[in-house]
N, C-alpha and C. Protein backbone atom coordinates (compact mmCIF):
# COMPACT_ATOMS: atom_id res chain seq x y z
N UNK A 1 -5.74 6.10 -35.14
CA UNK A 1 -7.14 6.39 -35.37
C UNK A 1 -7.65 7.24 -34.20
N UNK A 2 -8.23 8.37 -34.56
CA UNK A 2 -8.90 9.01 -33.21
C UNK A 2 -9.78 8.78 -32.65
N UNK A 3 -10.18 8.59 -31.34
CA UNK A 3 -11.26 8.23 -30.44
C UNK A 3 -13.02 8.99 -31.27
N UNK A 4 -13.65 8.45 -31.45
CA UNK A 4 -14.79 9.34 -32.19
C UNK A 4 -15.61 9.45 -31.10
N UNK A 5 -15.51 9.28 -29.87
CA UNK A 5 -16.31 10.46 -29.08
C UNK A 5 -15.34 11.46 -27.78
N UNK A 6 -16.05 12.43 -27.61
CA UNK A 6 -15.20 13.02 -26.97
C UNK A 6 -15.24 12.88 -25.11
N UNK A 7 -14.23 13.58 -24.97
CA UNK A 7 -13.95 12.64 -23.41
C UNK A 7 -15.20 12.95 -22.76
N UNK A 8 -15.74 13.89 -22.82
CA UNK A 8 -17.13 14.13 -21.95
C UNK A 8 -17.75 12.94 -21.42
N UNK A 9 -18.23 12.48 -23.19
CA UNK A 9 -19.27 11.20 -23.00
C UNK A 9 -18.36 9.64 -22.67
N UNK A 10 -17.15 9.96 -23.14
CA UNK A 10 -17.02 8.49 -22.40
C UNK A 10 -16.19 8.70 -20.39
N UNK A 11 -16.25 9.62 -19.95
CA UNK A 11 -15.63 9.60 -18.68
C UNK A 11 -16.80 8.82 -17.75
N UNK A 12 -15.73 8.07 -16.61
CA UNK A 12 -16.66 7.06 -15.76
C UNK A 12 -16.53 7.93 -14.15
N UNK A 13 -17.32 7.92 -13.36
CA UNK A 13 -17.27 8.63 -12.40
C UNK A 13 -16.66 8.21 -11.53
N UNK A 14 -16.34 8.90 -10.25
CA UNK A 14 -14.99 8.10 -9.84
C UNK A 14 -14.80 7.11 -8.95
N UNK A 15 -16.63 7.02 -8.73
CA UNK A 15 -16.74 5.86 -7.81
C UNK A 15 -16.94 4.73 -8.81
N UNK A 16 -17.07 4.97 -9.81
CA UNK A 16 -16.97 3.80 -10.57
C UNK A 16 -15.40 3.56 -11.17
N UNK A 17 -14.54 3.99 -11.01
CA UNK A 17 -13.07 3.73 -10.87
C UNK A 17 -12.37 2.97 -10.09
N UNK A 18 -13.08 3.49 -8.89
CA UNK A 18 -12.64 3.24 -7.59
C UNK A 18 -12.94 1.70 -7.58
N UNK A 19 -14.33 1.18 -7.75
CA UNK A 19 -14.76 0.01 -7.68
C UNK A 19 -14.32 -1.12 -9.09
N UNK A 20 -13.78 -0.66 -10.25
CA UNK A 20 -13.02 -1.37 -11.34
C UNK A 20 -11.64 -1.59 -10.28
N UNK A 21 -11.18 -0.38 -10.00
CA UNK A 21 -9.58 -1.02 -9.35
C UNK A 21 -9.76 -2.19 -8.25
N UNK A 22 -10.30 -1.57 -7.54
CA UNK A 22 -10.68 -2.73 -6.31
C UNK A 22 -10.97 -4.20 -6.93
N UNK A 23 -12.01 -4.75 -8.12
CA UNK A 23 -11.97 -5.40 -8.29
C UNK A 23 -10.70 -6.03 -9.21
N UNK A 24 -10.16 -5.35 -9.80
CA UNK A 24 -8.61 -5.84 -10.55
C UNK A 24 -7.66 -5.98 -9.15
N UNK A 25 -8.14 -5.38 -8.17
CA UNK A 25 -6.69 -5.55 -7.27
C UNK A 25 -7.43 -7.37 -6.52
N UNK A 26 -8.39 -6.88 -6.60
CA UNK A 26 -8.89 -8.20 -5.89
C UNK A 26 -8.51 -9.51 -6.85
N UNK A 27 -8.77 -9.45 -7.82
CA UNK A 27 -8.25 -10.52 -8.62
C UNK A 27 -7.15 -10.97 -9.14
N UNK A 28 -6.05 -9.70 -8.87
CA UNK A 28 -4.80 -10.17 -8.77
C UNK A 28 -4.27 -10.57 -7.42
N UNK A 29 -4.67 -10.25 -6.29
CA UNK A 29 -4.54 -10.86 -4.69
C UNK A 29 -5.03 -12.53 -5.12
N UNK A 30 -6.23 -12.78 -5.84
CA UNK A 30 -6.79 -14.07 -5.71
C UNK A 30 -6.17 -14.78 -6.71
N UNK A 31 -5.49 -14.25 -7.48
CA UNK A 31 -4.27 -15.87 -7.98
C UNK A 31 -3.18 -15.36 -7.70
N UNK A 32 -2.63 -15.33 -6.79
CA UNK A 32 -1.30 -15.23 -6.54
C UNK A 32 -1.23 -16.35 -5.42
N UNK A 33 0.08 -16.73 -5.66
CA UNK A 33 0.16 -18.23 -5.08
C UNK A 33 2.29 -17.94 -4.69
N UNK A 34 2.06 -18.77 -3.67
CA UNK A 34 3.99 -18.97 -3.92
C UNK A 34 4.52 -19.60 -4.48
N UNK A 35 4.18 -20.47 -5.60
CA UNK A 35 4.27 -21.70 -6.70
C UNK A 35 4.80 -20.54 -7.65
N UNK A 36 5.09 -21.39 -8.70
CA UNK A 36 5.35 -20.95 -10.23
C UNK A 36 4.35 -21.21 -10.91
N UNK A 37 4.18 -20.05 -11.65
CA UNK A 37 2.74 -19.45 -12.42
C UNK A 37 3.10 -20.70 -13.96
N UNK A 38 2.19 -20.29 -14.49
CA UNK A 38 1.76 -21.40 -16.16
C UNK A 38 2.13 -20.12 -16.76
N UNK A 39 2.15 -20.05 -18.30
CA UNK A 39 2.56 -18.99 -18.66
C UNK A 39 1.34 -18.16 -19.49
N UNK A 40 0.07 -18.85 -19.35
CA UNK A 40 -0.95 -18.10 -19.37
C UNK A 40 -1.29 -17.43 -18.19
N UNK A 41 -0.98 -17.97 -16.75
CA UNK A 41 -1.47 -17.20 -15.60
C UNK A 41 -0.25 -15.98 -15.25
N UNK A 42 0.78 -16.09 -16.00
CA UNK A 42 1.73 -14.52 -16.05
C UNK A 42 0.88 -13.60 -17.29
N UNK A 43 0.45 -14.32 -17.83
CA UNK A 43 0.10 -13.29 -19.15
C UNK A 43 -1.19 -12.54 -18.17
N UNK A 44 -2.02 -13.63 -18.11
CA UNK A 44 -3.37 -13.11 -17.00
C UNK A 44 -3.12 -11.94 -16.30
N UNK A 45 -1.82 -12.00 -15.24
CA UNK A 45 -1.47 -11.35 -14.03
C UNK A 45 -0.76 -9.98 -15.08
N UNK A 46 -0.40 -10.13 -15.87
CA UNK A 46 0.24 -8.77 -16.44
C UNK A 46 -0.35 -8.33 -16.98
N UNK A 47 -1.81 -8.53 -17.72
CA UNK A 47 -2.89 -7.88 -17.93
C UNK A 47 -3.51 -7.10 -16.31
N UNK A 48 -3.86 -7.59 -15.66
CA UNK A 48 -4.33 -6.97 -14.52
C UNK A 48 -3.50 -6.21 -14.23
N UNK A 49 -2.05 -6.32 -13.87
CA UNK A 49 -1.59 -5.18 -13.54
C UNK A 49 -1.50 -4.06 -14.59
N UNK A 50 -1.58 -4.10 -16.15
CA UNK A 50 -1.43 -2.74 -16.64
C UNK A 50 -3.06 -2.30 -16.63
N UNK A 51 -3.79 -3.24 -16.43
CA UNK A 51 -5.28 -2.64 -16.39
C UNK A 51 -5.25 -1.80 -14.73
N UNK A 52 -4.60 -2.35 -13.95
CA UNK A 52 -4.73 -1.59 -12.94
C UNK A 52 -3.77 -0.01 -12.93
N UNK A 53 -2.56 0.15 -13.41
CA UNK A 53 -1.40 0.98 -13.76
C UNK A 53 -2.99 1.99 -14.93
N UNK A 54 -3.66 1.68 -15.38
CA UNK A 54 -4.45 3.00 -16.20
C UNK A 54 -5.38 3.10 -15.55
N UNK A 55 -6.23 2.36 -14.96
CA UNK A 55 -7.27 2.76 -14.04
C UNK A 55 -6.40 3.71 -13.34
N UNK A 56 -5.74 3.59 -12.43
CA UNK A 56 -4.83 3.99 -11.37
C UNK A 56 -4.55 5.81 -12.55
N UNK A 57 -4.19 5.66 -13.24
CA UNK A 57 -3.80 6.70 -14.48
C UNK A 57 -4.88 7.95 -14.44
N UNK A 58 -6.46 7.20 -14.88
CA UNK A 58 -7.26 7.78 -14.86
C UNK A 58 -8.17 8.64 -13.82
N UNK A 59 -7.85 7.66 -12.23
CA UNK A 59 -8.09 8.22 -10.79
C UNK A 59 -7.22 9.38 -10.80
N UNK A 60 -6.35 9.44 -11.14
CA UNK A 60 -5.54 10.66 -11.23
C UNK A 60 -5.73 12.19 -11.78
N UNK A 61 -6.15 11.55 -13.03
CA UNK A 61 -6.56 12.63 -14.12
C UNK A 61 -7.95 13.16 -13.28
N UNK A 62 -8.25 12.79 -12.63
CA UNK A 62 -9.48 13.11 -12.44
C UNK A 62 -9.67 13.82 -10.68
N UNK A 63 -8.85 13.91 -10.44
CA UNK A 63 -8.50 14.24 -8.79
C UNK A 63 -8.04 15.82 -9.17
């Protein structure tokens, strides 16, 4: 299905990038533990990291 608006209107500026990553990096620093994770808190943690891997994507595109 194609995106129905175009990138113009949905691009976020890059200080607002900057401050989404920071907070995904921050919240993957704040459950990390040296224990063994539950297997909802791996699912959790591998969401954050691919949310961080496209943020990270998009800082790019935009540099």
């Amino acid at each position: 299905m194609p995106n129905p608006f175009p990138a113009a209107v949905t691009a976020l500026p890059a200080a607002r990038l900057y401050e989404i990553h920071d907070c995904l990096a921050l919240a993957l620093d704040a459950t990390e533990r040296p224990g063994r994770y539950t297997q909802s808190e791996r699912e959790a943690r591998s969401y954050l990291r691919a949310a961080l891997r496209h943020t990270l994507h998009l800082m790019e595109v935009r540099a």
